[in-house]
Protein backbone atom coordinates (compact mmCIF):
# COMPACT_ATOMS: atom_id res chain seq x y z
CA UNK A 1 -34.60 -42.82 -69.08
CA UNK A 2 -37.19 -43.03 -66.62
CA UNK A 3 -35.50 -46.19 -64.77
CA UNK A 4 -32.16 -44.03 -64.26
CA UNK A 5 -34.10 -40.70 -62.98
CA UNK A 6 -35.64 -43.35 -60.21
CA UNK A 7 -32.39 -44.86 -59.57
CA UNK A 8 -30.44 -41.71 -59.36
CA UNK A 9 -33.09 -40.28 -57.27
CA UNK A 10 -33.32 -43.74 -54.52
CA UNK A 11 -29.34 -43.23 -54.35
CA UNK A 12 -29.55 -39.50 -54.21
CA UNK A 13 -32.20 -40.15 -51.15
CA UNK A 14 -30.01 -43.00 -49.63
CA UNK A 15 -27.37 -40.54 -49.67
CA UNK A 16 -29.20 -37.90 -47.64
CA UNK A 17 -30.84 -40.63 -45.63
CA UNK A 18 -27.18 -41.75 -44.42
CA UNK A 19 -25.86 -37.96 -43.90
CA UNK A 20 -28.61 -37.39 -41.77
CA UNK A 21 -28.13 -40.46 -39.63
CA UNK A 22 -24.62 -39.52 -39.58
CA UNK A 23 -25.36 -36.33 -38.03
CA UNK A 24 -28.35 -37.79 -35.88
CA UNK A 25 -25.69 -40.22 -34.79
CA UNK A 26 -23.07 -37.36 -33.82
CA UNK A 27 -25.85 -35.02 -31.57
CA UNK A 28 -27.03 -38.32 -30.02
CA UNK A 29 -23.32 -39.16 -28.60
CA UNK A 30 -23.24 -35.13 -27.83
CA UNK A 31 -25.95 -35.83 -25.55
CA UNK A 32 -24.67 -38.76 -23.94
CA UNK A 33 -21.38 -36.95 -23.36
CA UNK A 34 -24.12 -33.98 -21.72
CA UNK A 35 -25.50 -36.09 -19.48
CA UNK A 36 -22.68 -37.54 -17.96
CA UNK A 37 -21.00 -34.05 -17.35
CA UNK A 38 -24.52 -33.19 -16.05
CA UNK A 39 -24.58 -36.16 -13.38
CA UNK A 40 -20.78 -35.08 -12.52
CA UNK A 41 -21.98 -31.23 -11.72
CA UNK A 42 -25.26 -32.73 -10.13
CA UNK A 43 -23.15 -34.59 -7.59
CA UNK A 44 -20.47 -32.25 -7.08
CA UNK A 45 -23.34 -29.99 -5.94
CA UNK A 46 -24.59 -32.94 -3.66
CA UNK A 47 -21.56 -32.89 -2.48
CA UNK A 48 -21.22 -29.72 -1.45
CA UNK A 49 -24.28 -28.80 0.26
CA UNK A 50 -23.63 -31.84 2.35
CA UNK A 51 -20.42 -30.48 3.30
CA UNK A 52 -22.00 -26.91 3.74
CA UNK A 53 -24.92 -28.44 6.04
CA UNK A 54 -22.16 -29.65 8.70
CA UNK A 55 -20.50 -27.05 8.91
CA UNK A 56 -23.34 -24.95 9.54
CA UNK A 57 -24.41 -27.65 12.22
CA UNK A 58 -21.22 -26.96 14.04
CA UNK A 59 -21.55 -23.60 13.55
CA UNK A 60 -24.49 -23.76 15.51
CA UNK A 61 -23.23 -25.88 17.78
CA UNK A 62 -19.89 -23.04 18.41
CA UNK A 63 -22.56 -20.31 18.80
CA UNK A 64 -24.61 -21.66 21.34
CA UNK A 65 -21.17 -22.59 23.19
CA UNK A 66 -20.09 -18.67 22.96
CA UNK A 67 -23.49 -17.43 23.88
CA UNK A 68 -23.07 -19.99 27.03
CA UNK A 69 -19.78 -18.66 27.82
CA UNK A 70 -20.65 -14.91 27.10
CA UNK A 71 -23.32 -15.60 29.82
CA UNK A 72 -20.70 -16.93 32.33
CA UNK A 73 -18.60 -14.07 31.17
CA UNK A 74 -21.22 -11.76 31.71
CA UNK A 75 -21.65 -13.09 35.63
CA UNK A 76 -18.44 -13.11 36.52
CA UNK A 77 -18.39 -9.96 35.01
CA UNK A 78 -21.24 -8.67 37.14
CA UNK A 79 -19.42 -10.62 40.33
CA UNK A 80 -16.36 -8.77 40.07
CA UNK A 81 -17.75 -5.80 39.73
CA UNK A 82 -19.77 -6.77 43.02
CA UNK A 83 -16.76 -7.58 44.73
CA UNK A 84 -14.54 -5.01 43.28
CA UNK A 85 -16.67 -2.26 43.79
CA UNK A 86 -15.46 -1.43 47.76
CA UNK A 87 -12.21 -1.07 45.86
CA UNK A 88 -12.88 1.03 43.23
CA UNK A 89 -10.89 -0.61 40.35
CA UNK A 90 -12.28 1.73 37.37
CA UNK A 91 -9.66 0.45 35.26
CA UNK A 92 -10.86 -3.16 35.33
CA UNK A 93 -14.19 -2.76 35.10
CA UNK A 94 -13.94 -0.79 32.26
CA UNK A 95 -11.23 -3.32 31.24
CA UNK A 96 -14.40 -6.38 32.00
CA UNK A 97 -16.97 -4.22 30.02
CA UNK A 98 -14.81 -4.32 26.92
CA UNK A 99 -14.13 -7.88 27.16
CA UNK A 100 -18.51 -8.77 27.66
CA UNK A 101 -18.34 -6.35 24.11
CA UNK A 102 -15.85 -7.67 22.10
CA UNK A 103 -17.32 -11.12 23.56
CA UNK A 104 -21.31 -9.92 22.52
CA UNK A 105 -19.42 -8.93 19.26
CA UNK A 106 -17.62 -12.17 18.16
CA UNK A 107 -21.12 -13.80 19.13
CA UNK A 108 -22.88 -12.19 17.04
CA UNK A 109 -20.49 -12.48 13.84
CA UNK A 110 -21.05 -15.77 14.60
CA UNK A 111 -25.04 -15.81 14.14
CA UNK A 112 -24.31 -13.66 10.87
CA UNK A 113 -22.36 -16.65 9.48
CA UNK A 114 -24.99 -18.89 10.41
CA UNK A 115 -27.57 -17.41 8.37
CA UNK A 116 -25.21 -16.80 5.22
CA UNK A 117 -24.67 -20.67 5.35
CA UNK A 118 -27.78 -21.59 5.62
CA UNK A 119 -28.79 -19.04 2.85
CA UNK A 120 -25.81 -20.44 0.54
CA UNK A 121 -27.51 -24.41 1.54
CA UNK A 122 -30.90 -23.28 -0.05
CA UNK A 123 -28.83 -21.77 -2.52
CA UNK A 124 -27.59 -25.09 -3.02
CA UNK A 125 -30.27 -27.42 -2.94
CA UNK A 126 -32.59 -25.39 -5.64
CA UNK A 127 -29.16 -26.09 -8.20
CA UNK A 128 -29.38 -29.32 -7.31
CA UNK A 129 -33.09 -29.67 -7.94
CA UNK A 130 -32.55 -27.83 -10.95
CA UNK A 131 -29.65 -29.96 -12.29
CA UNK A 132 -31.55 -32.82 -11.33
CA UNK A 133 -34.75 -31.82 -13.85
CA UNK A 134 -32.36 -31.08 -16.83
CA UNK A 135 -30.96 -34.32 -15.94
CA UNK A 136 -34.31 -35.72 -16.37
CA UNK A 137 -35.26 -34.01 -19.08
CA UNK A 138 -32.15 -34.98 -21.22
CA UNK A 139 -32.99 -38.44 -20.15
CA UNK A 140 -36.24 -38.65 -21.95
CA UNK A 141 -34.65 -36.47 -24.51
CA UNK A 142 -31.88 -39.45 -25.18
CA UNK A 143 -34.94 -42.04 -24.52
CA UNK A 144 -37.18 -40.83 -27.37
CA UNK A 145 -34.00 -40.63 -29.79
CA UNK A 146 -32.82 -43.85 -29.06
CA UNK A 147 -35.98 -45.41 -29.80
CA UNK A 148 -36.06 -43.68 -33.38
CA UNK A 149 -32.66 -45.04 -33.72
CA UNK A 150 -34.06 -48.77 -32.73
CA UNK A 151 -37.09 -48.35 -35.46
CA UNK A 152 -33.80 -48.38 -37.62
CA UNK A 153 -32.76 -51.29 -39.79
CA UNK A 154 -30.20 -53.03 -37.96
CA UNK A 155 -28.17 -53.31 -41.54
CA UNK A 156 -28.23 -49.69 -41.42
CA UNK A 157 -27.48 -48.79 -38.13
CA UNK A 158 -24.43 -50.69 -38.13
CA UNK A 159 -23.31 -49.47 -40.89
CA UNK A 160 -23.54 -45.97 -39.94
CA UNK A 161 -22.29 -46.97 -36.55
CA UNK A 162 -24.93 -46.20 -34.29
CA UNK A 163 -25.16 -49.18 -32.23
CA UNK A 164 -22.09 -48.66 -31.06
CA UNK A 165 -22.59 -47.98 -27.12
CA UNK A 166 -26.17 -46.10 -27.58
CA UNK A 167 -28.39 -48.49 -26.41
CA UNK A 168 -26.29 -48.81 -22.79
CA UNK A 169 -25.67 -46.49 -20.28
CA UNK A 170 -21.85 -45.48 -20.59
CA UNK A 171 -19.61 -46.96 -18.05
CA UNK A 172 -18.71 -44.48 -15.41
């Protein structure tokens, strides 16, 4: 009587033994399948703040061009008003002062848009960094687990399946 209590006990603790390595086996591919979507986002976030940072360096480049030509703008402005003056032309200059405004204006819309790039760029970049330490951390996550899975007996890891792709990194 004694014999079958141990015996029904061993297969009774086999038995829990494999339905936790089947579930250890399932949250280990659960991570995989995390990581990879995690390296996706982390580039696609890459990605974009690249993208971001030239267009804010054209962006600077366009606003120093307009702030140029506002300048020439604003002497010729000045010029014709110079010349024009022994005429009396209120009209145009009135006409020239809205155009140096609307010129001053588009300018400084410009600057604005400069510093909301550059805001959404840090923005950016502290995801990234983010992503990037989850990435890590998932990484030594899936490093610890598949060493418990190596201290396994290889007769029962394969029969529970978990040698199946674990132990390399999943082709991309």
């Amino acid at each position: 009587m004694t014999e079958e209590l141990s015996l029904d006990g061993v297969v009774r603790s086999f038995n829990e033994s494999s339905e936790i390595l089947d579930q250890l086996r399932e949250r280990l591919l659960a991570l995989a399948s995390s990581d990879e979507t995690r390296q996706e986002s982390s580039n696609s976030l890459k990605n974009s703040a690249d993208q971001l940072a030239e267009v804010t360096n054209e962006l600077q480049v366009h606003t120093a061009q307009l702030l140029a030509f506002g300048g020439k703008v604003e002497d010729a402005a000045s010029l014709a008003k110079t010349q024009l003056s022994a005429l009396a032309p209120d009209a145009l200059l009135v006409a020239l002062g809205e155009q140096k405004d609307g010129l001053q204006n588009v300018a400084e819309r410009m600057e604005s848009m400069e510093s909301t790039t550059s805001g959404a760029i840090e923005t950016l970049a502290a995801e990234l960094a983010a992503s990037r330490a989850r990435i890590e951390q998932q990484s030594a996550d899936l490093a610890a687990i598949r060493s418990r899975i190596a201290a396994i007996p290889d007769k029962i890891r394969r029969k529970h399946g978990l040698d199946e792709g674990l132990f390399t990194p999943p082709a991309r």
